[in-house]
Protein backbone atom coordinates (compact mmCIF):
# COMPACT_ATOMS: atom_id res chain seq x y z
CA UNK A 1 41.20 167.74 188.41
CA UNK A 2 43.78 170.41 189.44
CA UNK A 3 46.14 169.57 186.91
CA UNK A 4 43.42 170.48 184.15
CA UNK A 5 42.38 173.01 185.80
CA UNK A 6 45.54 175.37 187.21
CA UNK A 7 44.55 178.51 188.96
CA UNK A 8 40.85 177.40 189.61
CA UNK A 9 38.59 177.01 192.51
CA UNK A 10 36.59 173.67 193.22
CA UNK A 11 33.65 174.69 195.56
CA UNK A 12 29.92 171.72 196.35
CA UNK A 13 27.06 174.61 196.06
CA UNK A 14 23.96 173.66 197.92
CA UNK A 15 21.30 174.18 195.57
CA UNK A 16 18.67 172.85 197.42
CA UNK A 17 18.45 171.05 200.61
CA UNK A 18 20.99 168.37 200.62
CA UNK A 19 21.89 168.82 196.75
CA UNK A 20 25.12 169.88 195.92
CA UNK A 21 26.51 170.85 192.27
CA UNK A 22 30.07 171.19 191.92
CA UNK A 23 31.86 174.15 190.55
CA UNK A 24 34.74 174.86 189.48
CA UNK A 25 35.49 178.85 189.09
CA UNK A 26 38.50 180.70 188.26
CA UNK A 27 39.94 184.01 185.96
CA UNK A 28 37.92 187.20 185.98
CA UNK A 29 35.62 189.56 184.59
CA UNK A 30 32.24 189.18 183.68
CA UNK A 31 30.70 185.85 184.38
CA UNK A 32 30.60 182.84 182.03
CA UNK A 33 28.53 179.74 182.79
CA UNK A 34 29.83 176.46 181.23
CA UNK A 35 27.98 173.24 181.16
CA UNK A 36 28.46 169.96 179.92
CA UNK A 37 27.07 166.88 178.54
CA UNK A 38 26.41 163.16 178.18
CA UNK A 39 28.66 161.07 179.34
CA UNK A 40 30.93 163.68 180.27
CA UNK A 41 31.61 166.44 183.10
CA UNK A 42 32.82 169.93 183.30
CA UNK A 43 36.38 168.48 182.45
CA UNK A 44 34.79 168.97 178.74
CA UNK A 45 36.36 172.69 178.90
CA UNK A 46 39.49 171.82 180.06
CA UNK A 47 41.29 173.16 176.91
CA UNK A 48 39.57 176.20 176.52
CA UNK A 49 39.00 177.86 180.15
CA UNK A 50 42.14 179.10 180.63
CA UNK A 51 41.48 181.17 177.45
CA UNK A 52 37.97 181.73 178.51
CA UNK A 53 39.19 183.31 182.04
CA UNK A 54 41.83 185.79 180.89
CA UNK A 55 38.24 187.30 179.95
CA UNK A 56 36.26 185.92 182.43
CA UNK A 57 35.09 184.86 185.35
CA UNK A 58 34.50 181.31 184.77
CA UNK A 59 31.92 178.98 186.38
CA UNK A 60 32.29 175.71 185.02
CA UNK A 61 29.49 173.05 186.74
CA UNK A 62 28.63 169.56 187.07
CA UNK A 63 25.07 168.97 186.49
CA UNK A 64 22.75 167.01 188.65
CA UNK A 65 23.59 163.18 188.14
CA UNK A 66 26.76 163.97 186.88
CA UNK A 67 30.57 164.25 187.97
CA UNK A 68 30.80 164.82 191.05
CA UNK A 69 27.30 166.94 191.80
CA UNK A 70 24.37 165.01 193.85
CA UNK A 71 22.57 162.26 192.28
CA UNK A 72 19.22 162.06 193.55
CA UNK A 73 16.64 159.12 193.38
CA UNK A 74 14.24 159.99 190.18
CA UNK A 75 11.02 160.64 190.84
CA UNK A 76 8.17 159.14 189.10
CA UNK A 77 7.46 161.79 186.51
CA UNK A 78 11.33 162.75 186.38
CA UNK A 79 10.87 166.32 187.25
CA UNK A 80 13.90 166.60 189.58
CA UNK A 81 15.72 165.75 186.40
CA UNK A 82 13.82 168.25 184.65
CA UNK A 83 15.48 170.11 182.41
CA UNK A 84 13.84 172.88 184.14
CA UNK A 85 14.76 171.31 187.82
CA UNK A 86 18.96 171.36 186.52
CA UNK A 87 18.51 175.14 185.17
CA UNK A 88 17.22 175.98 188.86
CA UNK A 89 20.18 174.46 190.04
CA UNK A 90 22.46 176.73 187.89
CA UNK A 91 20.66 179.88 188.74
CA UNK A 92 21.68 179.10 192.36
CA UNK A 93 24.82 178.65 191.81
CA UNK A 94 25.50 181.40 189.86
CA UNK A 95 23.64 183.48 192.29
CA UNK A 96 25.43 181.79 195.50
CA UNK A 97 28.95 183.61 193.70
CA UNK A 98 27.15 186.55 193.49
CA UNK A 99 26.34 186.64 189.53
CA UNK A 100 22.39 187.43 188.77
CA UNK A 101 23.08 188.08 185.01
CA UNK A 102 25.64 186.43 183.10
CA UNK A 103 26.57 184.34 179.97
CA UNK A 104 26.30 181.00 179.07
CA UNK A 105 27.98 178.45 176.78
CA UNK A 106 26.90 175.09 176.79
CA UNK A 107 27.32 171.88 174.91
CA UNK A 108 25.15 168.59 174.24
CA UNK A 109 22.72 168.07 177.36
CA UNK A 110 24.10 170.84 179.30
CA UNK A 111 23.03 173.41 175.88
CA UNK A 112 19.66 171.79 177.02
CA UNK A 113 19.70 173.11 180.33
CA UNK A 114 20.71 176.36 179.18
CA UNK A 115 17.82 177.03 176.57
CA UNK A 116 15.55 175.97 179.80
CA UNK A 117 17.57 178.66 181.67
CA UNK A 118 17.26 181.17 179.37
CA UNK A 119 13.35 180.18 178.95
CA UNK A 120 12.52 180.43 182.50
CA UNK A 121 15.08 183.26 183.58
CA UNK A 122 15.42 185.27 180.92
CA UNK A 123 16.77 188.37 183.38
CA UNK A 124 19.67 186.08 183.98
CA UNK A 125 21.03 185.06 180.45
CA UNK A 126 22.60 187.78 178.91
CA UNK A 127 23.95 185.29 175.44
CA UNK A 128 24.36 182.17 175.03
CA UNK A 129 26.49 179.83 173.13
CA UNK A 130 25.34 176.05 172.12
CA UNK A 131 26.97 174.01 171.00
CA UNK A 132 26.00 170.75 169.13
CA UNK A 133 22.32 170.88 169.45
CA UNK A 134 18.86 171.13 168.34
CA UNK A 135 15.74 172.02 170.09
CA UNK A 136 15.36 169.06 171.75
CA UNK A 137 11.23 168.94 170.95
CA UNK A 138 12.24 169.41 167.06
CA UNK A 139 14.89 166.65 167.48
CA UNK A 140 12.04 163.88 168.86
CA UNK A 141 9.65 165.07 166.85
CA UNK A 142 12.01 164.93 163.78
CA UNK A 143 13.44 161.61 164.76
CA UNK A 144 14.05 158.89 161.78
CA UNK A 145 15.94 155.87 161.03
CA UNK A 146 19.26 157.72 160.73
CA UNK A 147 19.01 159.90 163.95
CA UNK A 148 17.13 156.84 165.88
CA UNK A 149 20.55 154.64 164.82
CA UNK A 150 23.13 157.10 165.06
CA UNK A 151 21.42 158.27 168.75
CA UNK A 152 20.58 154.90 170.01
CA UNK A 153 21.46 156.14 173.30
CA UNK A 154 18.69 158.35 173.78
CA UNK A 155 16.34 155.41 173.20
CA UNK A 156 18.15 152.76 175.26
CA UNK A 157 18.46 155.29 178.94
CA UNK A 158 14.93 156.28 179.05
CA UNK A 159 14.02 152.52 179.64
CA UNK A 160 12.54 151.91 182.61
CA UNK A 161 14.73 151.56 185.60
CA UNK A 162 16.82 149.54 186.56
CA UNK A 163 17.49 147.80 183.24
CA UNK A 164 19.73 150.72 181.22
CA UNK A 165 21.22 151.78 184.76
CA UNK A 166 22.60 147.28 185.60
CA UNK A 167 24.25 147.36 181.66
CA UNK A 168 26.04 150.42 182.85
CA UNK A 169 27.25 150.04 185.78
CA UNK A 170 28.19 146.84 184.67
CA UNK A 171 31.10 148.43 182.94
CA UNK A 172 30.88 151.77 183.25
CA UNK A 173 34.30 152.48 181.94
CA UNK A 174 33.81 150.58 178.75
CA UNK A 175 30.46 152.37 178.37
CA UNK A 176 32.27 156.15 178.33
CA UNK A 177 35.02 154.84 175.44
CA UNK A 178 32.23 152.61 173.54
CA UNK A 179 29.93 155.78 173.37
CA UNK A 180 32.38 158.08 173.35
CA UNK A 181 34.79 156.65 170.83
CA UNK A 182 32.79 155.56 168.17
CA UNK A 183 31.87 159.16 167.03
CA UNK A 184 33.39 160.25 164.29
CA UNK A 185 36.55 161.38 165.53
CA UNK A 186 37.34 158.47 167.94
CA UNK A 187 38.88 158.47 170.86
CA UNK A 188 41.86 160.67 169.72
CA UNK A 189 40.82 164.33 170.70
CA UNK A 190 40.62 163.52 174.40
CA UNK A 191 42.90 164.13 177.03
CA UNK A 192 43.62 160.93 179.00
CA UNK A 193 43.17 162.99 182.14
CA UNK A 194 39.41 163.86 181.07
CA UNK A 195 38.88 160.78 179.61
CA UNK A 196 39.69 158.82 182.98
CA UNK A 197 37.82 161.45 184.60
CA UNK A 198 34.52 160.77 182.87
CA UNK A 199 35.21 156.81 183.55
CA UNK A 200 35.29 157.82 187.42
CA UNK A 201 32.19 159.83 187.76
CA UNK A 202 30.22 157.09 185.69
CA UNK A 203 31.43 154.59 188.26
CA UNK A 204 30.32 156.38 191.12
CA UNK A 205 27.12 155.37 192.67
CA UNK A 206 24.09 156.98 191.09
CA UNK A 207 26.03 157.82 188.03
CA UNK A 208 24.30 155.82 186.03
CA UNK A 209 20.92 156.38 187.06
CA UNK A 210 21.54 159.84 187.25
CA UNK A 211 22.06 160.01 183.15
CA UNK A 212 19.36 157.61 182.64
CA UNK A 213 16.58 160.11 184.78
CA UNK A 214 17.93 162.91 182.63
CA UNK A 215 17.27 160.99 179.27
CA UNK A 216 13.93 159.91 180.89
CA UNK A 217 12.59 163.69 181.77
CA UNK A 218 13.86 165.08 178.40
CA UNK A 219 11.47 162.31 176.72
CA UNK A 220 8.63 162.86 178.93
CA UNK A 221 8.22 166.56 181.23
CA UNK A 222 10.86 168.18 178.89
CA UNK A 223 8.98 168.14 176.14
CA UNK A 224 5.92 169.11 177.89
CA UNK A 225 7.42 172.03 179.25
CA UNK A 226 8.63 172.70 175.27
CA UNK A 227 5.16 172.32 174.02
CA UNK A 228 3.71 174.71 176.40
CA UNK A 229 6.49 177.24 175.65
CA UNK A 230 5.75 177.02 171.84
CA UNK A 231 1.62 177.25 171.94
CA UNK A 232 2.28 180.39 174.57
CA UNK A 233 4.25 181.97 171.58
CA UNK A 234 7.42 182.53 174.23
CA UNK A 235 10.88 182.70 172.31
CA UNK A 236 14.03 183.23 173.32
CA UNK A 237 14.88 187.11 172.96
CA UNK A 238 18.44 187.16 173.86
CA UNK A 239 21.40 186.54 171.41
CA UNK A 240 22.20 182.88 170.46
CA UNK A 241 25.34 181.84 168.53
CA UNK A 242 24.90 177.92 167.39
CA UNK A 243 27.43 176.07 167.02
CA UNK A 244 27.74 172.23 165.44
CA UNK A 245 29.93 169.74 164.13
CA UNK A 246 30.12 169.18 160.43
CA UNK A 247 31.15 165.22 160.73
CA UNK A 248 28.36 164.96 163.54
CA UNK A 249 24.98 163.67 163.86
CA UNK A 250 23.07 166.94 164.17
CA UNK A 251 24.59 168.42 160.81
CA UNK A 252 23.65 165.52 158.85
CA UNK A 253 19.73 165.13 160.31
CA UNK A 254 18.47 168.58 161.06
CA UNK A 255 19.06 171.59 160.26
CA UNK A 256 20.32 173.65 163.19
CA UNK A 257 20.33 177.52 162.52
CA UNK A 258 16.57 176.99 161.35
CA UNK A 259 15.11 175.07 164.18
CA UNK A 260 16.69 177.41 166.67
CA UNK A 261 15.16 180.59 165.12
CA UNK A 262 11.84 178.91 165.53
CA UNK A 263 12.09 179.49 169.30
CA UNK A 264 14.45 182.42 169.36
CA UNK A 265 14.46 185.73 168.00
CA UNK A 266 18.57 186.86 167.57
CA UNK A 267 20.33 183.47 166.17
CA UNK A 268 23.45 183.23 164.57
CA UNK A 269 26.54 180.26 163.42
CA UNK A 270 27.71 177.34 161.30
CA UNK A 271 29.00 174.04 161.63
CA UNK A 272 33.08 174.03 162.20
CA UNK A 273 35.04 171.40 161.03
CA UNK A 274 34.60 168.92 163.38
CA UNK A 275 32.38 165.95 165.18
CA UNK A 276 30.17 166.20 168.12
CA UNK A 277 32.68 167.59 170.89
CA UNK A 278 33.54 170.59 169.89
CA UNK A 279 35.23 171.75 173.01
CA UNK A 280 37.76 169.15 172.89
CA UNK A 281 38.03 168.76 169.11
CA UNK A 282 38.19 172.04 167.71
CA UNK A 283 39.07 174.65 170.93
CA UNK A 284 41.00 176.52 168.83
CA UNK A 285 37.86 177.26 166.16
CA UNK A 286 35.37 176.91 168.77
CA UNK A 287 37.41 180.39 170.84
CA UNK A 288 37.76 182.01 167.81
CA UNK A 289 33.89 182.07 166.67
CA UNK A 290 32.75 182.25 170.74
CA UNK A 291 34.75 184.93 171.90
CA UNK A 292 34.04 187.81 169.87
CA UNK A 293 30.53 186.93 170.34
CA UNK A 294 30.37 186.53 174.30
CA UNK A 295 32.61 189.75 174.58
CA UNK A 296 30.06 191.82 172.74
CA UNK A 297 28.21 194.28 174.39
């Protein structure tokens, strides 16, 4: 990962007694939290960090059952895979480099860990960028035919184990380009480097059930956690830029900028001119929109 990643640092945080996340951390300046998501790995970022670090200090993580971070057995109810569990495990590792307040940006299921971050920690989350996303309670409870078909995925991992995890891992490769690929941009924005990096970490063992137990808890404690948030009246009070893909699935079912300022009180964005990875398909618009946001006071 070096060669996408010149100048950085590569450190396995223990977050919790033999649970590691890997970071990667380079540049300086204030610090800047970046997190991933499905079926990907911090590698997402590749082609906007080095940007990102002339300004700051850069923490870019694998989250639990992903990459190259620990991959614990899932318990019954899911909570280690809580969304609430793999915010826990950011706060420590932001606070093992020495960072109790910082910023966030975040894409896809990682964007979900940080609005649970920024829920339960709100003295560590100065702003926050997401990217690609709706509340994840509006998104299930707003689910039809066209989000059910276009994000079959979140319907076939949250099977019961082991059936989703043995179609994986029976080709796990195939699995990152089938899911990956047939988006609306294809296969074309990716580096081959990342993209052979995300087939690796899904082969590992406990890749695979390590995505499936995070689609599992965001179906089942997630929301409950959301619901309990929402009837206590607690919203988000720090800024929030939103950012989506116009050619992507969450453009076309939902309606973003609205369902966000139903849980937070300072939102902001658009859709750019893109699909669902926005890192990797549009760095160039995605910087331009981010920055002057994160480097306000």
């Amino acid at each position: 990962m070096t060669e996408l990643f010149p100048h950085f640092r590569t450190h396995d945080v223990e977050v919790e007694p033999g649970l590691t996340i890997r970071a990667t951390i380079g540049g300086a300046g204030e610090p800047l939290l970046l997190l991933h998501g499905h079926p990907q790995t911090h590698a997402i970022w590749h082609k906007v960090a080095p940007t990102l670090a002339q300004r700051f200090t850069v923490v870019a993580c694998d989250l639990r059952g992903y990459g190259d971070s620990s991959k614990p057995q899932g318990e019954p109810d899911h909570a280690n895979y809580s969304k609430r569990s793999m915010a826990a495990d950011m706060l420590a590792v932001m606070r093992s480099f020495g960072f109790e307040r910082f910023k966030v940006m975040a894409h896809d299921r990682g964007a979900r860990v940080a609005h649970r971050l920024a829920a339960d920690h709100p003295q560590a989350v100065a702003r926050m960028v997401l990217l690609d996303i709706a509340p994840t309670l509006a998104m299930y409870e707003q689910t039809g035919e066209a989000f059910a078909r276009a994000y079959w995925h979140w319907f076939f991992l949250i099977q019961p184990a082991p059936l989703p995890e043995r179609l994986i891992e029976a080709d796990p490769r195939a699995y990152v380009t089938d899911v990956m690929g047939r988006r609306s941009s294809g296969l074309a924005p990716f580096d081959p480097r990342a993209l052979a990096e995300y087939q690796r970490c899904l082969g590992l063992p406990g890749a695979a059930h390590g995505i499936c137990e995070d689609y599992r808890a965001a179906a089942g404690i997630d929301l409950e956690h959301d619901r309990a948030d929402r009837d206590a009246g607690r919203r988000l009070a720090m800024p929030l830029l939103v950012l989506w893909g116009a050619e992507g699935v969450v453009h076309r079912c939902f309606r973003p900028l609205e369902e966000w300022r139903r849980v937070a009180d300072q939102v902001e964005g658009e859709a750019l001119a893109c699909g669902h990875y926005v890192p990797e398909e549009a760095p160039e618009a995605l910087l331009a929109r981010a920055l002057p946001f994160l480097t306000a006071a």
